[in-house]
C-alpha atoms as a PDB file:
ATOM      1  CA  UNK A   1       3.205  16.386   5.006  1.00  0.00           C
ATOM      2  CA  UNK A   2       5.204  13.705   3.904  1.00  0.00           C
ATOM      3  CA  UNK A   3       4.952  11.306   1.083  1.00  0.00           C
ATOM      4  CA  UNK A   4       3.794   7.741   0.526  1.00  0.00           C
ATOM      5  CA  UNK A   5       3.929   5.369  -2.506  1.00  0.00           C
ATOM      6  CA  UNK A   6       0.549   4.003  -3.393  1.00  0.00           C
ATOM      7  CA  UNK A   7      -0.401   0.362  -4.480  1.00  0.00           C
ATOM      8  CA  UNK A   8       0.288   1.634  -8.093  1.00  0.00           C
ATOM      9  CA  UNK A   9       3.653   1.574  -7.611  1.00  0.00           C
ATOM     10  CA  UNK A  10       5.593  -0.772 -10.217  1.00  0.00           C
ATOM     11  CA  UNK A  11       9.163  -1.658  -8.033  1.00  0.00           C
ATOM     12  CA  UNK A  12      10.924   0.027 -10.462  1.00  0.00           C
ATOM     13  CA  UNK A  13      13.453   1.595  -7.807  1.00  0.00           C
ATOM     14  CA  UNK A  14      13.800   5.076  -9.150  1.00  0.00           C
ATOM     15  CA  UNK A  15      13.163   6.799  -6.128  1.00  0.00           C
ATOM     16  CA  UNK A  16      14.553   5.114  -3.502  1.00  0.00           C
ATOM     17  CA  UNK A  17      18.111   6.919  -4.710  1.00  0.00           C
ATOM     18  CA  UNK A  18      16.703   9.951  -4.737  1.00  0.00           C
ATOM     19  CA  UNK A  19      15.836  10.421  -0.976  1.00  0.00           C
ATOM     20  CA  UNK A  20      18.255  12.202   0.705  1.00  0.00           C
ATOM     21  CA  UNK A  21      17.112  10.810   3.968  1.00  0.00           C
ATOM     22  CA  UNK A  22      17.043   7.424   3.054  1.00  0.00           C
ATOM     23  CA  UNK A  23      13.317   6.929   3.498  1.00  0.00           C
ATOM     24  CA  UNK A  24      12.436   5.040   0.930  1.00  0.00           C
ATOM     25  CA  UNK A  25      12.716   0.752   1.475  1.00  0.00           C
ATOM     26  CA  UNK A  26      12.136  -1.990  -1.026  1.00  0.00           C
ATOM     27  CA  UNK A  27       9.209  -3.669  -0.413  1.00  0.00           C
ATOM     28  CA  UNK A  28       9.493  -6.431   2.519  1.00  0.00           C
ATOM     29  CA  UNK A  29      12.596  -4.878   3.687  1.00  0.00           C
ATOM     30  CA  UNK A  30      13.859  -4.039   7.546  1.00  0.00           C
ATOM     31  CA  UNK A  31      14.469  -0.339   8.094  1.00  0.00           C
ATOM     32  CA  UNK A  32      16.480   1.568  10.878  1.00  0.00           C
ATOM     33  CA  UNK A  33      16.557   4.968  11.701  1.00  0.00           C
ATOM     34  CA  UNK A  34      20.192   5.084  11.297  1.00  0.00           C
ATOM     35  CA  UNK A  35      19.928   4.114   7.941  1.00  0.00           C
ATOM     36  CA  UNK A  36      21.182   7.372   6.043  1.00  0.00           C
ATOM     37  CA  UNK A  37      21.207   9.936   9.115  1.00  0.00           C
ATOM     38  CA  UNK A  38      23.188  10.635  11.906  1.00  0.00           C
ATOM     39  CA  UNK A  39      21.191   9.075  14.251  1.00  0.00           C
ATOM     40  CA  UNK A  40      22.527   6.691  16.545  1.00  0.00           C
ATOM     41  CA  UNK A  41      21.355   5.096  20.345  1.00  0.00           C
ATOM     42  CA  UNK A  42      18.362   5.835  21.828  1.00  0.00           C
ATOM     43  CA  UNK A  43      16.063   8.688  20.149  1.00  0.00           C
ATOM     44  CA  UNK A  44      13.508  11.038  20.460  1.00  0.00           C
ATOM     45  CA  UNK A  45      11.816  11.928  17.223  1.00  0.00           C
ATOM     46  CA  UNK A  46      10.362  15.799  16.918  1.00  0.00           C
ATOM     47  CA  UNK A  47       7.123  14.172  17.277  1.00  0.00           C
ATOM     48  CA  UNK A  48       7.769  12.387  20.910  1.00  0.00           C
ATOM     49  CA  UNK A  49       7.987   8.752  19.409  1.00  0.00           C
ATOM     50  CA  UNK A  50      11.079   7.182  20.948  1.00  0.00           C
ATOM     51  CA  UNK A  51      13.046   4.374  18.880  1.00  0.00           C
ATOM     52  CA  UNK A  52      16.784   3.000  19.256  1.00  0.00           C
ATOM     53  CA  UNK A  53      17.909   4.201  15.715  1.00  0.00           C
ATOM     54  CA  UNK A  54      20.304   1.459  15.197  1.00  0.00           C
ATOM     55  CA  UNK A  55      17.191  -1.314  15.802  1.00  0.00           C
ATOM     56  CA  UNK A  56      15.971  -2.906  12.645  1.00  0.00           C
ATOM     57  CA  UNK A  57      12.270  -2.191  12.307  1.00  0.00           C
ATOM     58  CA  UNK A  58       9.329  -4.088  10.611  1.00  0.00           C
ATOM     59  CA  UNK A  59       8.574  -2.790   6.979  1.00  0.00           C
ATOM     60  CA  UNK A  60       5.691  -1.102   6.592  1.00  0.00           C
ATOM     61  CA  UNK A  61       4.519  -2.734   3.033  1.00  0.00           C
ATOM     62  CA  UNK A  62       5.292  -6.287   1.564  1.00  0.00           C
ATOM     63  CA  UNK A  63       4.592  -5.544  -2.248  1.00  0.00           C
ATOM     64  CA  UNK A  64       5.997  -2.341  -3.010  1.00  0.00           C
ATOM     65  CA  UNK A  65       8.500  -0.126  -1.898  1.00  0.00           C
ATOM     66  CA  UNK A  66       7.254   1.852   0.982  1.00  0.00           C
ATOM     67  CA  UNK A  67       8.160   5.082   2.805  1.00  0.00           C
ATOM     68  CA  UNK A  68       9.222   6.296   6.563  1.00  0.00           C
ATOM     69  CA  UNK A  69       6.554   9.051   7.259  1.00  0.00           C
ATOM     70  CA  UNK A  70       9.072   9.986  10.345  1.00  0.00           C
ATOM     71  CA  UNK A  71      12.022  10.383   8.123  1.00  0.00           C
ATOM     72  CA  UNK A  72      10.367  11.940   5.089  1.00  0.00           C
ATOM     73  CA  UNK A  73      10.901  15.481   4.968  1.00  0.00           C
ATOM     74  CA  UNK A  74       9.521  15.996   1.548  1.00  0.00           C
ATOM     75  CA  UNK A  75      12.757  16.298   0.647  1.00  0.00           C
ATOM     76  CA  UNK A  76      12.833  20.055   2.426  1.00  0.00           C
ATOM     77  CA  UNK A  77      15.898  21.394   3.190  1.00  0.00           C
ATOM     78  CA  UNK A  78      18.000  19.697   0.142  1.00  0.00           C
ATOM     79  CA  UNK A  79      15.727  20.141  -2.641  1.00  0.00           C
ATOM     80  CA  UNK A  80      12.888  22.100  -3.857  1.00  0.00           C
ATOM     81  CA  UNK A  81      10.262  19.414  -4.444  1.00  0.00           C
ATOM     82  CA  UNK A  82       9.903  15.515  -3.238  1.00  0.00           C
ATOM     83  CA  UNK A  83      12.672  14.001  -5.391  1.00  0.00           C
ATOM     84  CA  UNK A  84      10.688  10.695  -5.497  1.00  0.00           C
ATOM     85  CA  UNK A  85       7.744  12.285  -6.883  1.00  0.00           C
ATOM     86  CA  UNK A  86      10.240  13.698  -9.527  1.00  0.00           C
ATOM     87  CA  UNK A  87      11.633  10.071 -10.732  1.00  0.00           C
ATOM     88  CA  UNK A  88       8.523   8.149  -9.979  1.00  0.00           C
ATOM     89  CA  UNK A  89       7.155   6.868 -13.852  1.00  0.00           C
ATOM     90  CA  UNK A  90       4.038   6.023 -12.428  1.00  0.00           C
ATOM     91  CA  UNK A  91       3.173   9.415 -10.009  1.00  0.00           C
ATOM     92  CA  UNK A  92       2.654   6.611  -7.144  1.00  0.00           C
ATOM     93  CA  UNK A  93       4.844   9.171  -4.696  1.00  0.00           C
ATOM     94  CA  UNK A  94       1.629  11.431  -3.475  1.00  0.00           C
ATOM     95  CA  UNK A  95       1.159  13.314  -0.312  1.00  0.00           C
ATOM     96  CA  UNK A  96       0.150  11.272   2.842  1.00  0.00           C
ATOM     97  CA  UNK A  97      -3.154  12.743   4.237  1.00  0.00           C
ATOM     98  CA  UNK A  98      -2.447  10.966   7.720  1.00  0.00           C
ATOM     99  CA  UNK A  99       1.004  12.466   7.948  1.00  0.00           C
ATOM    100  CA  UNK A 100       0.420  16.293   7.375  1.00  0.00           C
ATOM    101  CA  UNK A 101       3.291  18.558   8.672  1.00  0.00           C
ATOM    102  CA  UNK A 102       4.026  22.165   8.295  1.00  0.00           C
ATOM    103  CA  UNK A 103       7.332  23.622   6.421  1.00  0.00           C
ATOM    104  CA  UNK A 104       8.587  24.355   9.817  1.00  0.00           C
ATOM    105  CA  UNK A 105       8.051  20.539  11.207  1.00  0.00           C
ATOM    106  CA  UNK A 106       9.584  19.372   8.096  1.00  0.00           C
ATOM    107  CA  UNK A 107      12.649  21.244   8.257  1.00  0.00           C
ATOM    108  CA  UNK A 108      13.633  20.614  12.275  1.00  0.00           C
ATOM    109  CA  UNK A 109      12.850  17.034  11.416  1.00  0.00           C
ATOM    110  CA  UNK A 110      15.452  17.429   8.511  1.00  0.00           C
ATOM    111  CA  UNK A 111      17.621  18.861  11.135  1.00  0.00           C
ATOM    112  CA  UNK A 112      16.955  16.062  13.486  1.00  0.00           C
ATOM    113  CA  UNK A 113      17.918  13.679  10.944  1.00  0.00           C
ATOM    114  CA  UNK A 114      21.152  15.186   9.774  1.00  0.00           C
ATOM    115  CA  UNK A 115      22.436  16.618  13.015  1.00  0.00           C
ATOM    116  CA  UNK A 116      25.926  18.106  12.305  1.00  0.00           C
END
C-alpha cells in the first residue's frame, strides 16, 4: 500500500529527498507525473487512470507536505523500507488504508515509473 503523511506532520522536509520516485510535494505545491520518472505524453497508470505526465496537477494538501498514492511505491524496488518513514522525526509517513497494493502492484508500478 502506499504511504501518506498525516496532519502531524511538522514541514520539516526530510523526506521529500528521500523518495526515489519523487512522490513527495511541499505542501500547496503543483505536481506532475514527470516529475522524477520517465514518464512523458499521454499515460496509462497500472491502475487504468490516464493523465498527460508532463500536466501540472492540483496538490493534494495545503498545510503539509503531501504524497502521490500513484507514484508511491513504498519505496520497493530501491530500498528495503519507505525511506520517508525512515527520516520522518515525527512518524507522520504511515501506511494509507485507501491505497492498499500488493508487493507485486508495487513493483510494476516502480517499473512503470522508471521505464528504461
Amino acid at each position: 500500500m502506499a504511504i501518506k503523511i498525516t496532519d502531524e506532520c511538522i514541514n520539516c522536509g526530510a523526506c521529500e529527498p528521500e523518495c526515489p520516485n519523487n512522490a513527495i510535494y511541499e505542501a500547496a505545491e503543483d505536481w506532475k507525473f514527470s516529475d522524477g520518472t520517465t514518464l512523458s505524453g499521454e499515460i496509462i497508470l497500472p491502475n487504468g487512470k490516464t493523465f498527460i505526465a508532463d500536466v501540472s496537477q492540483e496538490p493534494i494538501d495545503d498545510e503539509v507536505y503531501f504524497i502521490i498514492a500513484d507514484k508511491c511505491t513504498e519505496c520497493k524496488g530501491f530500498h528495503d523500507e519507505p525511506q520517508c518513514a525512515a527520516v520522518c522525526p515525527v512518524d507522520c509517513c504511515v501506511p494509507d488504508e485507501e491505497n492498499k497494493e500488493t508487493e507485486e502492484q508495487l513493483l510494476i508500478k516502480q517499473h512503470f515509473l522508471h521505464k528504461e
